[in-house]
C-alpha atoms as a PDB file:
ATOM      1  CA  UNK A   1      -4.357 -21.130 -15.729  1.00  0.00           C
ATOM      2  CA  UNK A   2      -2.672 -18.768 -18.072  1.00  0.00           C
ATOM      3  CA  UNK A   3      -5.061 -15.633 -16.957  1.00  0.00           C
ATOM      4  CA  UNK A   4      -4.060 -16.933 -13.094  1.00  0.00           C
ATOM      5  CA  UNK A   5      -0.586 -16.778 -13.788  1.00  0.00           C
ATOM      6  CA  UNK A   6      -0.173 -13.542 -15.615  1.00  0.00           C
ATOM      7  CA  UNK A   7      -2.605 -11.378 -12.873  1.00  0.00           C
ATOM      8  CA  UNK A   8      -0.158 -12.811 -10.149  1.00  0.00           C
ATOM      9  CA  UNK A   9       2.960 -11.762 -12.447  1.00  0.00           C
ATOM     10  CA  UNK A  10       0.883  -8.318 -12.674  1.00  0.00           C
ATOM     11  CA  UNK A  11       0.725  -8.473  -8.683  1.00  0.00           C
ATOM     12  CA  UNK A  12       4.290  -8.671  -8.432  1.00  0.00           C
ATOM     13  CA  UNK A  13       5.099  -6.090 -10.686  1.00  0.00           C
ATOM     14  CA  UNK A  14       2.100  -3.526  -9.680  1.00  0.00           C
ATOM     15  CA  UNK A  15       0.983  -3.495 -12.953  1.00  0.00           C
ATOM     16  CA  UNK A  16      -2.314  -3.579 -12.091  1.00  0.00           C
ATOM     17  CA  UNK A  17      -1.755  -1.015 -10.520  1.00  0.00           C
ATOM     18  CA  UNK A  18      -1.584   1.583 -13.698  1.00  0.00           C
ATOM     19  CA  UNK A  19      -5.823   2.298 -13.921  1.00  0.00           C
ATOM     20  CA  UNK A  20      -5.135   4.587 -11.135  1.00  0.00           C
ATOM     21  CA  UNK A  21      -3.159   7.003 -12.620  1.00  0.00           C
ATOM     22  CA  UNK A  22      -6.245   8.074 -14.164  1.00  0.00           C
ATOM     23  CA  UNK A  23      -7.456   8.756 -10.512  1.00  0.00           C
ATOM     24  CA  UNK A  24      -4.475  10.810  -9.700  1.00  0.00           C
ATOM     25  CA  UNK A  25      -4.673  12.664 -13.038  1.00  0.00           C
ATOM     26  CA  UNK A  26      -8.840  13.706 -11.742  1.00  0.00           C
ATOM     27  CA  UNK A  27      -7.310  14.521  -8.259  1.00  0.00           C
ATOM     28  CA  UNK A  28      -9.246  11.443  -6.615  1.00  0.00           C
ATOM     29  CA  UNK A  29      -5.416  10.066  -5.514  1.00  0.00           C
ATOM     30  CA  UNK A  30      -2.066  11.205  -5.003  1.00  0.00           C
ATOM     31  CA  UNK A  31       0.563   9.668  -6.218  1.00  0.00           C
ATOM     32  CA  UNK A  32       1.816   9.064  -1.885  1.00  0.00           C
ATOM     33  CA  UNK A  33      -0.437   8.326   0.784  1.00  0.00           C
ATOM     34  CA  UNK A  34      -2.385   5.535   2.272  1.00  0.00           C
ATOM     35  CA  UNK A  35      -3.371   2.861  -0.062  1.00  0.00           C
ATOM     36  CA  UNK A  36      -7.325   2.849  -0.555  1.00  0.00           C
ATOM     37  CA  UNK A  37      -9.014   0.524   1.450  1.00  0.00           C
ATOM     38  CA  UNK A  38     -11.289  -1.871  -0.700  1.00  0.00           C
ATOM     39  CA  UNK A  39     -14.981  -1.832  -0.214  1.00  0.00           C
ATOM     40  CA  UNK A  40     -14.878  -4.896   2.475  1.00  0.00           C
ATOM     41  CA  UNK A  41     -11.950  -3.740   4.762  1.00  0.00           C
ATOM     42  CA  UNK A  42     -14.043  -2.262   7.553  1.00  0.00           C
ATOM     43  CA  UNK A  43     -11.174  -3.420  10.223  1.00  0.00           C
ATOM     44  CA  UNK A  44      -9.045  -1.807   8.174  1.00  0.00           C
ATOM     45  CA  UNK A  45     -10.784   1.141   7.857  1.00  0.00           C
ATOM     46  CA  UNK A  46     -11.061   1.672  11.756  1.00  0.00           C
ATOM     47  CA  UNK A  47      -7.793   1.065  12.476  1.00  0.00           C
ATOM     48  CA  UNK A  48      -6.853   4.007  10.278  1.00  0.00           C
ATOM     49  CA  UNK A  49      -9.483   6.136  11.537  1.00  0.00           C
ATOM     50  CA  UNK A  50      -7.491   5.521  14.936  1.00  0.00           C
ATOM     51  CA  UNK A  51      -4.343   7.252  13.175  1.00  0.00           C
ATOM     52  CA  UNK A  52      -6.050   9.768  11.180  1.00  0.00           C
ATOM     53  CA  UNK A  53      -5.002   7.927   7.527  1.00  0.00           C
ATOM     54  CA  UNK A  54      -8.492   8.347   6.513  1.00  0.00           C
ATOM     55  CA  UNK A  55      -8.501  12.100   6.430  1.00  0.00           C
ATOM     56  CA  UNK A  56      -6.066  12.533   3.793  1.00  0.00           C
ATOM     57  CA  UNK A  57      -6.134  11.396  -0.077  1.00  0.00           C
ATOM     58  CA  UNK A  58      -5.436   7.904  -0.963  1.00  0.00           C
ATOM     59  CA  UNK A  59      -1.968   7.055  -2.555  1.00  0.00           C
ATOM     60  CA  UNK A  60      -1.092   4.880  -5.260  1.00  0.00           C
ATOM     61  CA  UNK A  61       2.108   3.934  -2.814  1.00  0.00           C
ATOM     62  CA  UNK A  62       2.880   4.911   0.878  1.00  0.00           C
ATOM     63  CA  UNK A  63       4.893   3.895   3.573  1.00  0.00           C
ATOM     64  CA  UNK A  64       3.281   0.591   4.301  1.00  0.00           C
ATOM     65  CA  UNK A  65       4.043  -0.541   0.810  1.00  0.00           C
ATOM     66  CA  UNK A  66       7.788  -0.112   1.203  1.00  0.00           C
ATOM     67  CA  UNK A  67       7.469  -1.457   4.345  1.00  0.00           C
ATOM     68  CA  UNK A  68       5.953  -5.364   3.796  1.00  0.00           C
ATOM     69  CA  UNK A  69       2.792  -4.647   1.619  1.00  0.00           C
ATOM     70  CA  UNK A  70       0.349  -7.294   2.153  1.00  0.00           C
ATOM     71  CA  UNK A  71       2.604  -9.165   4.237  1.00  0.00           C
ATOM     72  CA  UNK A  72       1.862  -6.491   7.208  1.00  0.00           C
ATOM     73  CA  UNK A  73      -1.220  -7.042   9.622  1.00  0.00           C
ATOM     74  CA  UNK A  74      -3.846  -4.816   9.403  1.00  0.00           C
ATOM     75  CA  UNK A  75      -3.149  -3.103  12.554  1.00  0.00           C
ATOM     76  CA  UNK A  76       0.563  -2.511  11.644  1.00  0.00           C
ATOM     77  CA  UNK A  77      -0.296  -1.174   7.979  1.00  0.00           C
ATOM     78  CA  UNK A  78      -2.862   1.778  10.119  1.00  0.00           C
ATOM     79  CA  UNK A  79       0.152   2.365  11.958  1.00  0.00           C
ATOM     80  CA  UNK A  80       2.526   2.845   9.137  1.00  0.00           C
ATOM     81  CA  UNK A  81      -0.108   4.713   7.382  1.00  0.00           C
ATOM     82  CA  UNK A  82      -0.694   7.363  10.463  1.00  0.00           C
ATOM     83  CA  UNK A  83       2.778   7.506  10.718  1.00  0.00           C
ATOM     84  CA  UNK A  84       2.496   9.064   7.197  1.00  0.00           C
ATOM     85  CA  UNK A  85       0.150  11.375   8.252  1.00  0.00           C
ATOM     86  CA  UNK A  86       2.243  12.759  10.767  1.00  0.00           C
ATOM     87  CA  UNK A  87       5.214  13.019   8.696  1.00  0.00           C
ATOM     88  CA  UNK A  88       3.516  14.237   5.298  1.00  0.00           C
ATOM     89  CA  UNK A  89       6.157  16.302   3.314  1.00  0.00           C
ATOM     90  CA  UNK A  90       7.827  16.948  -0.065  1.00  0.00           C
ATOM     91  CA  UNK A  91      10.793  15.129   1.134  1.00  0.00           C
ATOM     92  CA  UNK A  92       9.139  12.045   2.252  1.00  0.00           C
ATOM     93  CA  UNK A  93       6.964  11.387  -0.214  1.00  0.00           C
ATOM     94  CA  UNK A  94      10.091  11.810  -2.260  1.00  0.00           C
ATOM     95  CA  UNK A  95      11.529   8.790   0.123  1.00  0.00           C
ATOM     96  CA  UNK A  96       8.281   6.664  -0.286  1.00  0.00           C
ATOM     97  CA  UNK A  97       8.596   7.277  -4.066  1.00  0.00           C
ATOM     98  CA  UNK A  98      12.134   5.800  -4.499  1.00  0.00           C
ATOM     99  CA  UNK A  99      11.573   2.913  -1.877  1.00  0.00           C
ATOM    100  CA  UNK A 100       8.224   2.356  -3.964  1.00  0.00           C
ATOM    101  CA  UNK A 101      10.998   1.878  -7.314  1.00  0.00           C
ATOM    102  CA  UNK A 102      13.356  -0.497  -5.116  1.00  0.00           C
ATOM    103  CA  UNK A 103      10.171  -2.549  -3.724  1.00  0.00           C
ATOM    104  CA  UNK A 104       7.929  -3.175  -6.975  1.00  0.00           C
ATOM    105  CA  UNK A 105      11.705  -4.107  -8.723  1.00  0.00           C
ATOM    106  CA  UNK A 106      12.253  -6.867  -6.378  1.00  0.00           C
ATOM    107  CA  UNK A 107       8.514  -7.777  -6.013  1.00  0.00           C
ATOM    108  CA  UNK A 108       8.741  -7.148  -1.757  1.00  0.00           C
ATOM    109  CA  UNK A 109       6.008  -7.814   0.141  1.00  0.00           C
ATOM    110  CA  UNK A 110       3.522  -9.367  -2.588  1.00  0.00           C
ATOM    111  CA  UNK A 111       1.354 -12.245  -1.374  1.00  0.00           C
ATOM    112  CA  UNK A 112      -1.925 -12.553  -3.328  1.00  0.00           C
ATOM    113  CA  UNK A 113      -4.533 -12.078  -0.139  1.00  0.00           C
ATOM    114  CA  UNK A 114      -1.770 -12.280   1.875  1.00  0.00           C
ATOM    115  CA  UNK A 115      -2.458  -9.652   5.068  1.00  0.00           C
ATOM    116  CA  UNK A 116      -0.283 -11.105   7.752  1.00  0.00           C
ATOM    117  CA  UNK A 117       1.701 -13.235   6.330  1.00  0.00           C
ATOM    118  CA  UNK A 118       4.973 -11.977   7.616  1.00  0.00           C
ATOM    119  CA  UNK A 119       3.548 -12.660  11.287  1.00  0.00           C
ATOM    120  CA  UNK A 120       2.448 -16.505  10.156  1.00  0.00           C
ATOM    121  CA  UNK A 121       5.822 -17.010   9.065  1.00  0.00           C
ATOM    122  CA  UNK A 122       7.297 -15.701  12.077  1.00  0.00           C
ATOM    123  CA  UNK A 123       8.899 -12.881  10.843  1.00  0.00           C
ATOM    124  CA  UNK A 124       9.133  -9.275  12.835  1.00  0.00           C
END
């Protein structure tokens, strides 16, 4: 129960998040830019490639995690991230990097496995 509760608390506060700095040290990641799709998001995956998110590097944060995390649906997180693409710059990765700070300190947007969930609660 204990190892349930703290990986949720760890959710919340992106903690788990920190391994990847080591991937953005080696150049694998930036620090902005789509979020890495996971080995079994092949949807996913082809939405992006609809958007061009899957030419650039993957991000530790982007514009879909300021904007509902894993509360977005799949096909509205490709869009957010291709809207990224088009708008890649100093300035708004600067953006994305302070509404990353404000999201992660009020835990927005974290539902463990929870893609969709803003549309099943009838939000947006």
């Amino acid at each position: 129960m204990l190892i349930c509760i703290n990986t949720l608390k760890d959710r919340k506060t992106s903690l788990d998040e920190l391994p990847q700095i080591w991937d953005i040290f080696i150049g694998n990641m930036s620090i902005i830019g789509p979020r890495p799709a996971l080995w079994n998001q092949d949807v996913l995956t082809a939405e992006r490639d609809k958007y061009n998110a899957n030419d650039v590097k993957p991000g530790l944060t982007g514009l879909a995690q300021i904007n509902g995390r894993d509360e977005l649906e799949i096909p509205d997180k490709a869009k957010l991230d291709g809207e990224y693409v088009e708008r890649i710059s100093f300035p708004f990765d600067v953006k994305c990097f302070i509404g990353t700070i404000f999201s992660v300190a009020k835990s927005e947007g974290v539902v463990e496995g929870g893609t969709g969930e803003m549309k099943k609660r009838g939000e947006k």
